[in-house]
N, C-alpha and C. Protein backbone atom coordinates (compact mmCIF):
# COMPACT_ATOMS: atom_id res chain seq x y z
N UNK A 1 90.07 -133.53 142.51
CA UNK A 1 88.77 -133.06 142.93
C UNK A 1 87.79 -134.23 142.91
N UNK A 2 86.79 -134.07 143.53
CA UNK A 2 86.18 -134.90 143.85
C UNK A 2 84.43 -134.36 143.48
N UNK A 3 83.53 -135.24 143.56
CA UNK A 3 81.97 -134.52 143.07
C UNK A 3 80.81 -135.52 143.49
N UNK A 4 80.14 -134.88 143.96
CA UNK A 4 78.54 -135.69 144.52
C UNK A 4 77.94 -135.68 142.95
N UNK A 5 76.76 -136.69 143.08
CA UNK A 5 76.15 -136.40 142.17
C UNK A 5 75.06 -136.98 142.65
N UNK A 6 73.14 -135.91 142.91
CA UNK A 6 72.24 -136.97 143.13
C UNK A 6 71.24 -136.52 141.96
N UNK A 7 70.26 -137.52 141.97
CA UNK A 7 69.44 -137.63 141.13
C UNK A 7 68.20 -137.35 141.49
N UNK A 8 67.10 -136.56 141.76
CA UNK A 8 65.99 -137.00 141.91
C UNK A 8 64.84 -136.58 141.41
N UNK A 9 64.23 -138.07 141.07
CA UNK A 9 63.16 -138.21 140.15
C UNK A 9 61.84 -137.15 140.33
N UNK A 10 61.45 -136.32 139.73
CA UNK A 10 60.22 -135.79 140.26
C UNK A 10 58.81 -136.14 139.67
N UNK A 11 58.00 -135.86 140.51
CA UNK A 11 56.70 -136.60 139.96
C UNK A 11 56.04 -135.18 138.23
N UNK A 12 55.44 -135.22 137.42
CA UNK A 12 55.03 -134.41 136.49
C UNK A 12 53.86 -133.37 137.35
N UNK A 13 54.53 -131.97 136.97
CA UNK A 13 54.56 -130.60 136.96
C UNK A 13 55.16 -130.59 138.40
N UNK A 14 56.07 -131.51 139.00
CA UNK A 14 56.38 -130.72 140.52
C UNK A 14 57.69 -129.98 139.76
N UNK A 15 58.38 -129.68 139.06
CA UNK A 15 59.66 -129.00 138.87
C UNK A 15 59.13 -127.55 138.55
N UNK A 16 58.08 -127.39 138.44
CA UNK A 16 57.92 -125.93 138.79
C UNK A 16 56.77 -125.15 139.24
N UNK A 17 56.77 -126.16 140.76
CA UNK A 17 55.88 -125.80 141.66
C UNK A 17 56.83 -125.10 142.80
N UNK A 18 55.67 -124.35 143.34
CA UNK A 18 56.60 -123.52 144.46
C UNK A 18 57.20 -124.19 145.56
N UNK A 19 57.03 -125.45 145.93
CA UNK A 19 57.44 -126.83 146.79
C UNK A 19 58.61 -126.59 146.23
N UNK A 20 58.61 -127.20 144.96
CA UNK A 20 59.90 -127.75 144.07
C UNK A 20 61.19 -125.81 144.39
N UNK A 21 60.28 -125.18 144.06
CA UNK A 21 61.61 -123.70 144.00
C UNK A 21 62.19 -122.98 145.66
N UNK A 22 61.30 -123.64 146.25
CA UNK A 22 61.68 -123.56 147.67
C UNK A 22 62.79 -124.48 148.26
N UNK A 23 62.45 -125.18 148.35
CA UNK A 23 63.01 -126.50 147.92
C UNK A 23 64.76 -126.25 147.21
N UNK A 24 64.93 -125.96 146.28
CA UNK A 24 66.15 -125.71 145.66
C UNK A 24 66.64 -124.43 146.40
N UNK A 25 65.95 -123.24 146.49
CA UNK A 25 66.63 -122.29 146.92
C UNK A 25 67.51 -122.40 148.16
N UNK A 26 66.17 -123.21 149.05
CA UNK A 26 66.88 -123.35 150.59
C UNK A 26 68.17 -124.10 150.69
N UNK A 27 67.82 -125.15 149.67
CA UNK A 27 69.01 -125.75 149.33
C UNK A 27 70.18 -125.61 148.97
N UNK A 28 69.83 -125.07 147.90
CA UNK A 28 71.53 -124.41 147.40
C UNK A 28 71.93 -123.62 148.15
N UNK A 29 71.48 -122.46 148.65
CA UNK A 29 71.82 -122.17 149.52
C UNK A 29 72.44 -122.63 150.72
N UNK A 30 71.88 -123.46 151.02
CA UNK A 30 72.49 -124.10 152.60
C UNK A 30 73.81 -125.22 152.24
N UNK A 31 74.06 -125.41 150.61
CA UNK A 31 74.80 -126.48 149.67
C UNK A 31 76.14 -124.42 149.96
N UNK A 32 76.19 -124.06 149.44
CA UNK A 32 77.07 -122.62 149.31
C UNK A 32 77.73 -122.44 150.65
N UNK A 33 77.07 -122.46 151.93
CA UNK A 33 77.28 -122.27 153.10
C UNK A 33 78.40 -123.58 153.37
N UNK A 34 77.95 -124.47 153.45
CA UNK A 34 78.62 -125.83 153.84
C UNK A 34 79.83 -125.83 153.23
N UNK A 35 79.69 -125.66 151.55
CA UNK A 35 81.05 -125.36 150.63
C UNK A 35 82.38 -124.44 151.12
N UNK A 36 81.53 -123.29 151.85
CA UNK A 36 82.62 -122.59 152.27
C UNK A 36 82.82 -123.00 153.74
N UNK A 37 82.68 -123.44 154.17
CA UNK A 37 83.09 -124.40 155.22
C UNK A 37 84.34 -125.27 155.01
N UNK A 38 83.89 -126.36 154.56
CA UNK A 38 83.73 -127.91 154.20
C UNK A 38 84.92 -128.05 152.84
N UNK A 39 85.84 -127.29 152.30
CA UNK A 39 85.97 -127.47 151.13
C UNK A 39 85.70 -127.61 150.04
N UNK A 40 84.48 -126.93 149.63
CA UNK A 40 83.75 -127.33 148.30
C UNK A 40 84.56 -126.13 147.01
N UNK A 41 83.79 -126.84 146.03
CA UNK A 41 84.76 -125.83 144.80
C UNK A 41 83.46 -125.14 143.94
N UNK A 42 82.34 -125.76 144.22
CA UNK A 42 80.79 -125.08 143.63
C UNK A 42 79.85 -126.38 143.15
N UNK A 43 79.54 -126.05 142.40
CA UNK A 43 78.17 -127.25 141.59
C UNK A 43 77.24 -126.76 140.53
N UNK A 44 76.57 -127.72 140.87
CA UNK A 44 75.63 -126.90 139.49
C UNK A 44 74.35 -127.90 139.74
N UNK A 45 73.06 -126.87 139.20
CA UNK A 45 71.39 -127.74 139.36
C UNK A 45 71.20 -128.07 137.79
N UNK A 46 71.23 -129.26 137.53
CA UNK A 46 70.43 -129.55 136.06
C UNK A 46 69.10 -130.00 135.82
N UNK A 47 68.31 -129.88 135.04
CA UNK A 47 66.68 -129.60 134.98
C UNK A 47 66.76 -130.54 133.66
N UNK A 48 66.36 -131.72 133.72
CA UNK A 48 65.80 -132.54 132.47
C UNK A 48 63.93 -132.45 132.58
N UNK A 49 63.14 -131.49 131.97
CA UNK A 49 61.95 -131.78 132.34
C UNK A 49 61.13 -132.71 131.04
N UNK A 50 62.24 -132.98 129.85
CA UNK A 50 61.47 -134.41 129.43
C UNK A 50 61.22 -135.58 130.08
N UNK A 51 62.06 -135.61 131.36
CA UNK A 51 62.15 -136.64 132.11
C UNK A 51 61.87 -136.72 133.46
N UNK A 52 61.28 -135.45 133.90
CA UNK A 52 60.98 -135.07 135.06
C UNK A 52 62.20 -135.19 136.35
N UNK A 53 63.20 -134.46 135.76
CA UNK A 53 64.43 -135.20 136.64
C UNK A 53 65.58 -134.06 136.81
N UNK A 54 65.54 -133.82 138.10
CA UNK A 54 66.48 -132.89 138.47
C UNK A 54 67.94 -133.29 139.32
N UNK A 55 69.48 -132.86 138.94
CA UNK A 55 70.08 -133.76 139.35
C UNK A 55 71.19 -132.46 139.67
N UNK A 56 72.03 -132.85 140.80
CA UNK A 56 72.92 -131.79 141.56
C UNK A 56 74.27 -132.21 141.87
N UNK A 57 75.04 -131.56 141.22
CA UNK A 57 76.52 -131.63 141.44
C UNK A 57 76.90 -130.58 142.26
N UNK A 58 77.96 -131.23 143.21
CA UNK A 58 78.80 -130.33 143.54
C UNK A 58 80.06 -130.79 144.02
N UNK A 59 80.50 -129.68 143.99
CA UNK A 59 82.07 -130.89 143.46
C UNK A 59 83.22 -129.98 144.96
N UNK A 60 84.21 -131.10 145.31
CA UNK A 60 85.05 -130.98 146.44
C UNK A 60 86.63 -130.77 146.25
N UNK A 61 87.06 -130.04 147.20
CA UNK A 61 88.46 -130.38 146.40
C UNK A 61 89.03 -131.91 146.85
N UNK A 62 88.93 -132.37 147.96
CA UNK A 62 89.54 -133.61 148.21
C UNK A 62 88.35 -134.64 148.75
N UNK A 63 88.62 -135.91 148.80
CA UNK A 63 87.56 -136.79 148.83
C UNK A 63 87.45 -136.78 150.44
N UNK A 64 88.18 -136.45 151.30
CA UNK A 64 87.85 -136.16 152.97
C UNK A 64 86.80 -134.78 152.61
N UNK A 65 86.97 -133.76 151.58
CA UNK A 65 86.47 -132.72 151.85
C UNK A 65 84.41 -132.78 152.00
N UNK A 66 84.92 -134.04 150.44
CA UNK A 66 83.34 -134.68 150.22
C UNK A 66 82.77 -135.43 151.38
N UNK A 67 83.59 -135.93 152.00
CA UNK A 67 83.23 -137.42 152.90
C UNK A 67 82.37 -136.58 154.40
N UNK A 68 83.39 -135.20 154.53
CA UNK A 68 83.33 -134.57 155.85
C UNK A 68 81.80 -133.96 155.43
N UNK A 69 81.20 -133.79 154.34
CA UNK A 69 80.02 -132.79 153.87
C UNK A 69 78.66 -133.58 153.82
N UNK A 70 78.66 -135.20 153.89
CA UNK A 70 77.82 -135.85 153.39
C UNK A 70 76.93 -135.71 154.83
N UNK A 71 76.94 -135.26 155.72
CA UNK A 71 76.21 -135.21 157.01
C UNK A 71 75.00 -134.26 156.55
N UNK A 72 75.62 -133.45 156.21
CA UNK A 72 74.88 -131.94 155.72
C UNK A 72 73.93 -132.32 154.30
N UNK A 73 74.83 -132.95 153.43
CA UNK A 73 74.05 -133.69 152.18
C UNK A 73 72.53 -134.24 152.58
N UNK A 74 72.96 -135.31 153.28
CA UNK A 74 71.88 -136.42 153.91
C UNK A 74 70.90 -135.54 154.62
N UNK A 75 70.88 -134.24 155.18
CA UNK A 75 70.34 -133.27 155.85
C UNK A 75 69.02 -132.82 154.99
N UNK A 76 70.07 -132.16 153.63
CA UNK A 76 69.44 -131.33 152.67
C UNK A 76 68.50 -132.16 151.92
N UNK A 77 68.57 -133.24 151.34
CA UNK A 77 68.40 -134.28 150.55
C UNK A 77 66.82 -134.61 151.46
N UNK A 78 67.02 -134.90 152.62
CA UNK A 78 65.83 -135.41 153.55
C UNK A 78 64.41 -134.47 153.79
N UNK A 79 64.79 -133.12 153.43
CA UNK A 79 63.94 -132.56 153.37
C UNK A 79 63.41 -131.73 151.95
N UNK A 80 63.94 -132.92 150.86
CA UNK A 80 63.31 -132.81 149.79
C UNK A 80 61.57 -133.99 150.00
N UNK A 81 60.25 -132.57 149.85
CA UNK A 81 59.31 -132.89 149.99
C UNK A 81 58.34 -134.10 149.32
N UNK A 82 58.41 -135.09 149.92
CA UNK A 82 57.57 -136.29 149.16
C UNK A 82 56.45 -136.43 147.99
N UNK A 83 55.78 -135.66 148.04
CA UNK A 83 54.96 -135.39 147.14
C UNK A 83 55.64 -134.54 145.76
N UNK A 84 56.71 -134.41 145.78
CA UNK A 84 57.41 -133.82 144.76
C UNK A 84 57.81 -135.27 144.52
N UNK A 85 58.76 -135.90 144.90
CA UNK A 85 59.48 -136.94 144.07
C UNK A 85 58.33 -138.17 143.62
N UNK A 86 58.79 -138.78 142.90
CA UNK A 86 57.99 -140.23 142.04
C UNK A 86 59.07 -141.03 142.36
N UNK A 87 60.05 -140.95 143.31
CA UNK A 87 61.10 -142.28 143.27
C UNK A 87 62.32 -141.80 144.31
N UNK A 88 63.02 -143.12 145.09
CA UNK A 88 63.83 -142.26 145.45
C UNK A 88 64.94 -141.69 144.65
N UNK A 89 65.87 -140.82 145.55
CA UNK A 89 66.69 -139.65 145.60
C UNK A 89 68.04 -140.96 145.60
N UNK A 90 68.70 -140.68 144.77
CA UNK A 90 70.01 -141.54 144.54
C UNK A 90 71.39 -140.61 144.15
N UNK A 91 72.38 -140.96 145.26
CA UNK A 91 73.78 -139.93 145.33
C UNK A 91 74.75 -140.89 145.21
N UNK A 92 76.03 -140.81 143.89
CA UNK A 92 76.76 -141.35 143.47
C UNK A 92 78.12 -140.22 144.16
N UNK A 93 79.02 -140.82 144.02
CA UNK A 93 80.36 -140.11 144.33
C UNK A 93 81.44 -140.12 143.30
N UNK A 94 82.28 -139.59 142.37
CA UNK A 94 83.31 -139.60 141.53
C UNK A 94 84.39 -139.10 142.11
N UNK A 95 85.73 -139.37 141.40
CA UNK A 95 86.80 -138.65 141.47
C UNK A 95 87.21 -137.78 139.72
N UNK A 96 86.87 -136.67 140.48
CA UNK A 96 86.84 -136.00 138.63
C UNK A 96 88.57 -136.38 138.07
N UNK A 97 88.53 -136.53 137.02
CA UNK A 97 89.78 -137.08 136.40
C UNK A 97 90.33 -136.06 135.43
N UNK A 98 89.62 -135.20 134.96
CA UNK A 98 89.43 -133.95 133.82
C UNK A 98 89.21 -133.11 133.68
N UNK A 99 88.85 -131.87 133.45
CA UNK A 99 88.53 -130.54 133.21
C UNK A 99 88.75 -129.66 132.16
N UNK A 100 87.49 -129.48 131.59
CA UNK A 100 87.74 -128.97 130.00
C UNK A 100 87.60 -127.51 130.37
């Protein structure tokens, strides 16, 4: 399996402004759709708000499955609203090795 991972920084109180929850909904959502497409296996939204920093996994079964999805990624990602972030939006790629 395989897994996106992005990061992005938000500026203080956008993580729970209605920008910011719109924003995720449309998203994940349109992240669920693609999955069942595209080969995906799910993900998950994590919320650090000591750090103002919200970061999104979602994980593939094969690394073509990830590679074929990043169109749609780069899609979703682009219409995360500017005035929400303090920095850019940074997406790493893994090959998961484990599973507890």
């Amino acid at each position: 399996m395989y897994a996106r991972v992005s990061t992005l920084p938000l500026k203080p109180g956008a993580m729970d402004s209605a920008a910011m929850k719109d924003y995720m909904t449309k998203g994940w959502l349109e992240l669920t759709k693609a999955q069942k497409k595209e080969g995906g296996k799910g993900g998950y939204l994590l919320v650090d708000r000591s750090t103002n920093k919200l970061v999104s996994i979602s994980t593939w079964n094969t690394e073509a499955d990830l590679k074929r999805s990043e169109k749609g990624h780069r899609e979703r990602v682009s219409k995360a609203d500017s005035a929400l972030l303090a920095g850019p939006i940074t997406t790493e790629h893994y090959e998961i090795v484990a599973q507890v």
